[in-house]
C-alpha atoms as a PDB file:
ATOM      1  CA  UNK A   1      56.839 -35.427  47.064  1.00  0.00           C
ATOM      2  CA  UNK A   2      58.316 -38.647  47.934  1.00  0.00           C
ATOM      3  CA  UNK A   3      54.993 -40.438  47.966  1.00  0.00           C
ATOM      4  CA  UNK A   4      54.712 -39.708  44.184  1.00  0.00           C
ATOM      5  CA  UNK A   5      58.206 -40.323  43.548  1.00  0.00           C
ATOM      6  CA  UNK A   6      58.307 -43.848  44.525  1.00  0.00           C
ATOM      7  CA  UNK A   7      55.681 -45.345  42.474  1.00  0.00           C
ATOM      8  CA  UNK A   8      57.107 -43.808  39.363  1.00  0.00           C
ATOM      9  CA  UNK A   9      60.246 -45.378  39.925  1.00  0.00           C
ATOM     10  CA  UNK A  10      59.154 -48.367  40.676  1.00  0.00           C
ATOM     11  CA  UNK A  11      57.044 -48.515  37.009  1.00  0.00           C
ATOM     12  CA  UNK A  12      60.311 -47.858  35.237  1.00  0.00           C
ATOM     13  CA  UNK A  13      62.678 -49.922  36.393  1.00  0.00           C
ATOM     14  CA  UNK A  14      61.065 -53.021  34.181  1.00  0.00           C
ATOM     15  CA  UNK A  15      61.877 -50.371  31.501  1.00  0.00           C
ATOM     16  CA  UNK A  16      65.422 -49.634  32.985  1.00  0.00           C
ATOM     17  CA  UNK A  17      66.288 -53.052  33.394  1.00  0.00           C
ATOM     18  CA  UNK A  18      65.107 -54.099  30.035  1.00  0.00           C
ATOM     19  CA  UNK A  19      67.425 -51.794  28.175  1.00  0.00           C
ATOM     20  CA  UNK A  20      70.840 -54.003  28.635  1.00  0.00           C
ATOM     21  CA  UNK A  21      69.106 -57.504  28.237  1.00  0.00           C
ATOM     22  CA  UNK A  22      68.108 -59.526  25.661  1.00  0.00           C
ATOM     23  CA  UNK A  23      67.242 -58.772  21.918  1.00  0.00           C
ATOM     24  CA  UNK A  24      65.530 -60.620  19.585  1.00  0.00           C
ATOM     25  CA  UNK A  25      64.864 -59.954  15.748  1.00  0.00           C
ATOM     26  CA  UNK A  26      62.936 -62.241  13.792  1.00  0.00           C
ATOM     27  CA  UNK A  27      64.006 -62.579   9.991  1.00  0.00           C
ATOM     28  CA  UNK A  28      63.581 -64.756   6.900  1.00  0.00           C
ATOM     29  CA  UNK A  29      65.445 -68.249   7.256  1.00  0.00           C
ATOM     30  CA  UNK A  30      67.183 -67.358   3.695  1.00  0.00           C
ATOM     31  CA  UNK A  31      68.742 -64.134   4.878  1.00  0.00           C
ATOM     32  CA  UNK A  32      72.570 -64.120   4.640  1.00  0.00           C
ATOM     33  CA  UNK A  33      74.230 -62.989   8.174  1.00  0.00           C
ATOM     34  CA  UNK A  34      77.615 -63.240   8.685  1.00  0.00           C
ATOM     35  CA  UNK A  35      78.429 -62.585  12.378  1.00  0.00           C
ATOM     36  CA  UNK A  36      81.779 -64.590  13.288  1.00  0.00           C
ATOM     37  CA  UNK A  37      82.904 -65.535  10.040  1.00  0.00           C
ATOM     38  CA  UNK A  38      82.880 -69.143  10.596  1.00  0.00           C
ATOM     39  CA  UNK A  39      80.909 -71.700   8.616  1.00  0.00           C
ATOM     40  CA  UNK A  40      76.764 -71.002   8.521  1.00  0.00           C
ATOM     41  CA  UNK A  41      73.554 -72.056   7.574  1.00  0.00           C
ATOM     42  CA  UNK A  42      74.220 -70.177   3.971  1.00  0.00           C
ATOM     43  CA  UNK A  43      77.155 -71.754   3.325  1.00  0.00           C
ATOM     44  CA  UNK A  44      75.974 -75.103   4.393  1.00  0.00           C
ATOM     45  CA  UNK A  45      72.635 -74.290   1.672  1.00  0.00           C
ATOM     46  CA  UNK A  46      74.449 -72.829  -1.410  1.00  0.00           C
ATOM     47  CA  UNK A  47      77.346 -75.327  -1.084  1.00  0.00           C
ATOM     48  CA  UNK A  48      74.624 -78.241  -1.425  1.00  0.00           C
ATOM     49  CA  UNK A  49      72.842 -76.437  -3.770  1.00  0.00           C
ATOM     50  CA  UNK A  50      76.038 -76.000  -6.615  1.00  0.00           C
ATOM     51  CA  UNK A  51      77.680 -79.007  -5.879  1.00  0.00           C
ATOM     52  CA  UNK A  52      74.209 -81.445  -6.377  1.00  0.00           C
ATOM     53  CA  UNK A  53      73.542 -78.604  -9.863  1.00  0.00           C
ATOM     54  CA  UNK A  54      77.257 -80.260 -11.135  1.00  0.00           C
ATOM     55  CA  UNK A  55      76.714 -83.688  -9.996  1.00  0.00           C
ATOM     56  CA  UNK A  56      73.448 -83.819 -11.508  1.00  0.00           C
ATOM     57  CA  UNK A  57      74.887 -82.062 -14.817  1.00  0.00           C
ATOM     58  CA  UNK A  58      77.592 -84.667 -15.330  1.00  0.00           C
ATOM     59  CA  UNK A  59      77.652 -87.860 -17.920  1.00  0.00           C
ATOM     60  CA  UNK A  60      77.459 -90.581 -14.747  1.00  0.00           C
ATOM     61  CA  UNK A  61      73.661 -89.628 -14.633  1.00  0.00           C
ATOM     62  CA  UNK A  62      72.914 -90.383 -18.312  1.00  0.00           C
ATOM     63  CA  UNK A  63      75.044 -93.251 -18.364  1.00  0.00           C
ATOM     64  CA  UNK A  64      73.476 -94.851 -15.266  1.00  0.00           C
ATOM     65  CA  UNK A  65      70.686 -94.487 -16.249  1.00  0.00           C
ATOM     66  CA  UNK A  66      71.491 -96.027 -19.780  1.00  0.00           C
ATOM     67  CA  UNK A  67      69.314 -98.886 -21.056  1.00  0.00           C
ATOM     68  CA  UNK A  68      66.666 -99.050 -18.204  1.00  0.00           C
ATOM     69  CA  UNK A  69      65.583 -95.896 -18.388  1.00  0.00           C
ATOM     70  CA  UNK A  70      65.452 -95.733 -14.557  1.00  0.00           C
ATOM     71  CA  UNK A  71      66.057 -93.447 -12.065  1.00  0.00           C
ATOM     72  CA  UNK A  72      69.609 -94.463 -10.305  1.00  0.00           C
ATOM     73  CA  UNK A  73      68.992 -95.018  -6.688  1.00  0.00           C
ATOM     74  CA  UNK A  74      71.260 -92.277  -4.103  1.00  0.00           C
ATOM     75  CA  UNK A  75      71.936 -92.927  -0.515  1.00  0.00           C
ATOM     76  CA  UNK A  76      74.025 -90.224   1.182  1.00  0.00           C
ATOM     77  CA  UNK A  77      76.797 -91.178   3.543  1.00  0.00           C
ATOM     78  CA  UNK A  78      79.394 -89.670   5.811  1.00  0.00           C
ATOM     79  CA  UNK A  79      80.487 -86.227   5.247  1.00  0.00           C
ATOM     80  CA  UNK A  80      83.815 -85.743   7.473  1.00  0.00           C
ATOM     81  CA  UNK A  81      84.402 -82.599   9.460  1.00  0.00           C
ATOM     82  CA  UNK A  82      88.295 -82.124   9.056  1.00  0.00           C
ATOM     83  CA  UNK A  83      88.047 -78.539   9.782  1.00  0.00           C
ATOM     84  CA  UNK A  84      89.406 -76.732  12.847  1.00  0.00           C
ATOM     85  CA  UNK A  85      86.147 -75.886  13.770  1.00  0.00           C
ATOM     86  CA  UNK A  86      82.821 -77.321  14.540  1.00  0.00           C
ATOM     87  CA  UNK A  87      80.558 -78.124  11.787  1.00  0.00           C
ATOM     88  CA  UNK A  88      76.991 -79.565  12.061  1.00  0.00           C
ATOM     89  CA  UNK A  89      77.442 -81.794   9.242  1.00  0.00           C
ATOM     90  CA  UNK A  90      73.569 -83.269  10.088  1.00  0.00           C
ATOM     91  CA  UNK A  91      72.969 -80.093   8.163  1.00  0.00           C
ATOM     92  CA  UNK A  92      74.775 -80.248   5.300  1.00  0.00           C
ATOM     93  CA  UNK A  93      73.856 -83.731   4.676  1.00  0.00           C
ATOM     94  CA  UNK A  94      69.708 -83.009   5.128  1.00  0.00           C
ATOM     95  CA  UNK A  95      70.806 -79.951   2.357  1.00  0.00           C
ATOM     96  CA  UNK A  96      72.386 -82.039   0.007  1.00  0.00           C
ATOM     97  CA  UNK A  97      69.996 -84.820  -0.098  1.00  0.00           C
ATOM     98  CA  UNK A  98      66.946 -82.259  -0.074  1.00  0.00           C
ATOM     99  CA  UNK A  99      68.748 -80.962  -3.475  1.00  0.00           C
ATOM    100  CA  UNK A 100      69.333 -84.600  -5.140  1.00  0.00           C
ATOM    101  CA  UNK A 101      65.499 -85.508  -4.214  1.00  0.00           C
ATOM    102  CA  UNK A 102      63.813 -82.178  -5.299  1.00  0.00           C
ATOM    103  CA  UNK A 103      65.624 -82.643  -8.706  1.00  0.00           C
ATOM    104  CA  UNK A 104      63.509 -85.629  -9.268  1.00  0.00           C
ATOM    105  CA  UNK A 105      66.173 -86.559 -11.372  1.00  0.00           C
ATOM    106  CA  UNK A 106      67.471 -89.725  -8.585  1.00  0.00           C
ATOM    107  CA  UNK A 107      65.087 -91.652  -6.627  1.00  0.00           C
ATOM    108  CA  UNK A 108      66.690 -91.842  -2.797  1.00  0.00           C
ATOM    109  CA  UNK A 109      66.381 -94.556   0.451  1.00  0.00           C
ATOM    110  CA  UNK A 110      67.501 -93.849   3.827  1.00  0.00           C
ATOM    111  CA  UNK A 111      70.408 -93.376   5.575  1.00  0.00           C
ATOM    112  CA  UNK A 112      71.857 -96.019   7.749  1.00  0.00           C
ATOM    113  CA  UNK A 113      70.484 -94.924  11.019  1.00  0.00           C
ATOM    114  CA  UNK A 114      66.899 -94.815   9.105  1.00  0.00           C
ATOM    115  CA  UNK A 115      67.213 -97.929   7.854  1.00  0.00           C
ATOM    116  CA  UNK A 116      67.950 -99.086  11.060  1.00  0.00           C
ATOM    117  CA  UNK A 117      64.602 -97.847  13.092  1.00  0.00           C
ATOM    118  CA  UNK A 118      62.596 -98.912   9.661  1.00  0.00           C
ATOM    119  CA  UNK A 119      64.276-103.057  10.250  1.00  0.00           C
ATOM    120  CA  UNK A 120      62.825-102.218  14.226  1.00  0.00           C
ATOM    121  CA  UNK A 121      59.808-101.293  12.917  1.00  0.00           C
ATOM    122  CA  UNK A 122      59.079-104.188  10.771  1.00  0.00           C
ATOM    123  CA  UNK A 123      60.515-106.235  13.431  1.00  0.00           C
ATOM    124  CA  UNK A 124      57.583-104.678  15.784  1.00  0.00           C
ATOM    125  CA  UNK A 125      55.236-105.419  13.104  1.00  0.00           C
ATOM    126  CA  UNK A 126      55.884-108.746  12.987  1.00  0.00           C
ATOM    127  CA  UNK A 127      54.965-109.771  16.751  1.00  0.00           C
ATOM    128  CA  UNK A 128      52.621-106.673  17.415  1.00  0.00           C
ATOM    129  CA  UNK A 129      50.787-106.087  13.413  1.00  0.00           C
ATOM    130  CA  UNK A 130      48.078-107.918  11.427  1.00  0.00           C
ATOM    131  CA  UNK A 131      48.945-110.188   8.638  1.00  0.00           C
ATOM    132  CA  UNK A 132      47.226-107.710   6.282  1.00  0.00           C
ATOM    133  CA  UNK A 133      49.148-105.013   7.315  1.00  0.00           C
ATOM    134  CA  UNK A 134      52.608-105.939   8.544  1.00  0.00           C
ATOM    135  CA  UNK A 135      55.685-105.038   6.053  1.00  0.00           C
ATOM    136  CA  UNK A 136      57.963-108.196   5.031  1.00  0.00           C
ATOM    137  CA  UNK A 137      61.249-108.147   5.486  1.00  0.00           C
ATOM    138  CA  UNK A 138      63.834-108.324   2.280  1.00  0.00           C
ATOM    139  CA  UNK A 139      62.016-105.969   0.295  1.00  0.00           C
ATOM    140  CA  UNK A 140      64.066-102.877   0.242  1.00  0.00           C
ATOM    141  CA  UNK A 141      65.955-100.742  -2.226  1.00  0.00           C
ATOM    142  CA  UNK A 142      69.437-100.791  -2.843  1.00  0.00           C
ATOM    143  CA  UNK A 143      71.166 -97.866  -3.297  1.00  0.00           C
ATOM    144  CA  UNK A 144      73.417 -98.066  -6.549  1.00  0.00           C
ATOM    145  CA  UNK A 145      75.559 -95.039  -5.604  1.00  0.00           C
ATOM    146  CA  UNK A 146      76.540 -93.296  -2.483  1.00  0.00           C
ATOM    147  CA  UNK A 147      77.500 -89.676  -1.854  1.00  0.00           C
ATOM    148  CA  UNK A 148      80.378 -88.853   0.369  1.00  0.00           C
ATOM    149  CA  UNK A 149      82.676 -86.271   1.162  1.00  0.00           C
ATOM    150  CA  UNK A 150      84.799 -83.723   3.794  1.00  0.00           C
ATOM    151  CA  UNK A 151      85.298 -80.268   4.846  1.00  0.00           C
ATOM    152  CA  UNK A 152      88.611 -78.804   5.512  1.00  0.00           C
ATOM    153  CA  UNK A 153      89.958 -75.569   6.293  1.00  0.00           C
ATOM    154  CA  UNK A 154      92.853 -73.631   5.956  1.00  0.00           C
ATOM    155  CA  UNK A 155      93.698 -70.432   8.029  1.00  0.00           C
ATOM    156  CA  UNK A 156      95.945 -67.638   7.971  1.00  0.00           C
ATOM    157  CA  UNK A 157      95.746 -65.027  11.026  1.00  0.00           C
ATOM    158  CA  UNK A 158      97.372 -62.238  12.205  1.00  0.00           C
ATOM    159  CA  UNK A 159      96.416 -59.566  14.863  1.00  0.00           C
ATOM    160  CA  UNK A 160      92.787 -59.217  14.336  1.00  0.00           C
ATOM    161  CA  UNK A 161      92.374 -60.305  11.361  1.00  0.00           C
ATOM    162  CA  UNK A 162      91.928 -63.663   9.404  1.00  0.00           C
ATOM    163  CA  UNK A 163      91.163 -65.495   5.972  1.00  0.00           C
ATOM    164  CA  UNK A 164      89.844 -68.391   6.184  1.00  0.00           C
ATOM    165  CA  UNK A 165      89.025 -70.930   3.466  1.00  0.00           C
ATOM    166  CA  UNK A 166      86.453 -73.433   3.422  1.00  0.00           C
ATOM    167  CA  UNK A 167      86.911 -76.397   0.706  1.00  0.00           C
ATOM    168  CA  UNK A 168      84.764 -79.187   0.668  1.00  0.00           C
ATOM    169  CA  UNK A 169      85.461 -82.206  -1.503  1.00  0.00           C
ATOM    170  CA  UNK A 170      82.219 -84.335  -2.618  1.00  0.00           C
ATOM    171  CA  UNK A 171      82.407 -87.790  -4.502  1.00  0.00           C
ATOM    172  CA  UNK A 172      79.383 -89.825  -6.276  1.00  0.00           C
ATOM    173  CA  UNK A 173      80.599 -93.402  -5.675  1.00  0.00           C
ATOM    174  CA  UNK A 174      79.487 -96.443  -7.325  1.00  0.00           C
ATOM    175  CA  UNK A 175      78.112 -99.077  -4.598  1.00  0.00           C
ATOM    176  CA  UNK A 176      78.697-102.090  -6.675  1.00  0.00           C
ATOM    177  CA  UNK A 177      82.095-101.792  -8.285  1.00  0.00           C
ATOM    178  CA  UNK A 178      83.828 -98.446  -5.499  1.00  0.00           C
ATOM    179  CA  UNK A 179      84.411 -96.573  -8.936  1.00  0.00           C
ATOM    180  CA  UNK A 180      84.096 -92.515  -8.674  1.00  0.00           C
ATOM    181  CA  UNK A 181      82.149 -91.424 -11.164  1.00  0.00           C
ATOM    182  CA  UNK A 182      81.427 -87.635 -10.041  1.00  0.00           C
ATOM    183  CA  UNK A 183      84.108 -85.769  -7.766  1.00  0.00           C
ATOM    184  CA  UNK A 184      82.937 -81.830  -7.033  1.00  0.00           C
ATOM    185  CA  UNK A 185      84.743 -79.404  -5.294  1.00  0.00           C
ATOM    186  CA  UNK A 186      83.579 -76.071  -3.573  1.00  0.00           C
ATOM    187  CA  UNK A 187      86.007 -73.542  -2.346  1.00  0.00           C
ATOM    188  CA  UNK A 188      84.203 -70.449   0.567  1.00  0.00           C
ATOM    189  CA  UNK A 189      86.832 -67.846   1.300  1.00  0.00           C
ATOM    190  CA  UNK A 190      86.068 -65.149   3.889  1.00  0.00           C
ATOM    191  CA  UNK A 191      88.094 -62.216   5.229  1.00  0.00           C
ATOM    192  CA  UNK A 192      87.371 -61.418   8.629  1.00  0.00           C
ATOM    193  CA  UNK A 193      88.657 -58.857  10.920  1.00  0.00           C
ATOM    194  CA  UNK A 194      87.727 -58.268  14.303  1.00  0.00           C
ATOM    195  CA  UNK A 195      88.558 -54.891  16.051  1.00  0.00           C
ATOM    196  CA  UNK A 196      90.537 -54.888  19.733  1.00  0.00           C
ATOM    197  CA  UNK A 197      91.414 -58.407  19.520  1.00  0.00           C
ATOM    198  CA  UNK A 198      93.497 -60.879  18.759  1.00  0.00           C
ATOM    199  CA  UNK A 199      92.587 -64.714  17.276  1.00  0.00           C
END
């Protein structure tokens, strides 16, 4: 009896053990999950998405581009984290400038740490490329306005359970002359509760 016993148990405890470990569900990157209530990769994505729909609907767009007829030229720069929580701003920023360029309504250049490995670049060229080939130096795009902005929070807890609200302030500054000529605002307010614990 024991003889057939043994090997038995030994096939099922890969099945045993597998019960309490890890699961994994694959789902669509757009799906809205909302497991601890803190900031997320939807409200990162909708929050870019509004906020460049009213920028790009204001008068500062016509009006730049007023008498050229050409396409005002958008860098984006530091969004601040103020919040009392961690933020991956990276990703807000690469969702708000995704927005602005798939308008087509802006033409865009690169941030400041792209600009910087593009001057190395050249700089590379310039020792290591051919004449016909090698980019000169002094020939880039200036940005005429620059997007900035912050996230804050504010939080009121109790017990278990929370609200927490999200605000983040945007502004459409003009490079030349520091004028504001868009400011956006976009308020996320969550209740969360969490059962059998305190915050």
């Amino acid at each position: 009896m024991k003889n057939y016993l043994l090997p038995a148990l030994l096939a099922a405890l890969p099945l045993l053990a597998g019960c309490g470990g890890t699961q994994v569900k694959r789902m669509d990157a757009g799906t809205t999950v909302d497991i601890s209530g803190k900031w997320n990769d939807t409200d990162s994505r909708l929050t870019a998405e509004e906020m460049i729909a009213d920028c790009l609907s204001r008068p500062w767009l016509g009006q730049a581009s007023a008498g050229t007829g050409a396409k005002p030229t958008v860098i984006v720069g530091t969004v601040r984290n103020q919040s009392n929580e961690h933020i991956n701003t990276g990703v807000f920023v690469e969702d708000m400038q995704r927005a602005l360029i798939n308008s087509g309504r802006v033409a865009f250049v690169a941030s400041k740490t792209e600009r910087g490995e593009l001057r190395d670049e050249r700089l590379e060229q310039d020792t290591n490329a051919s004449e016909e080939t090698k980019k000169a130096h002094g020939q880039e795009i200036g940005a005429d306005f620059m997007l900035s902005g912050v996230i804050n929070t504010i939080e009121d807890k109790e017990g278990g359970k929370a609200v927490i609200l999200y605000q983040v302030d945007m502004k459409m500054l003009d490079v030349k002359t520091n004028q504001i000529n868009w400011s956006g605002q976009k308020k996320i307010k969550k209740f969360v509760k969490r059962s059998g614990s305190t915050w």
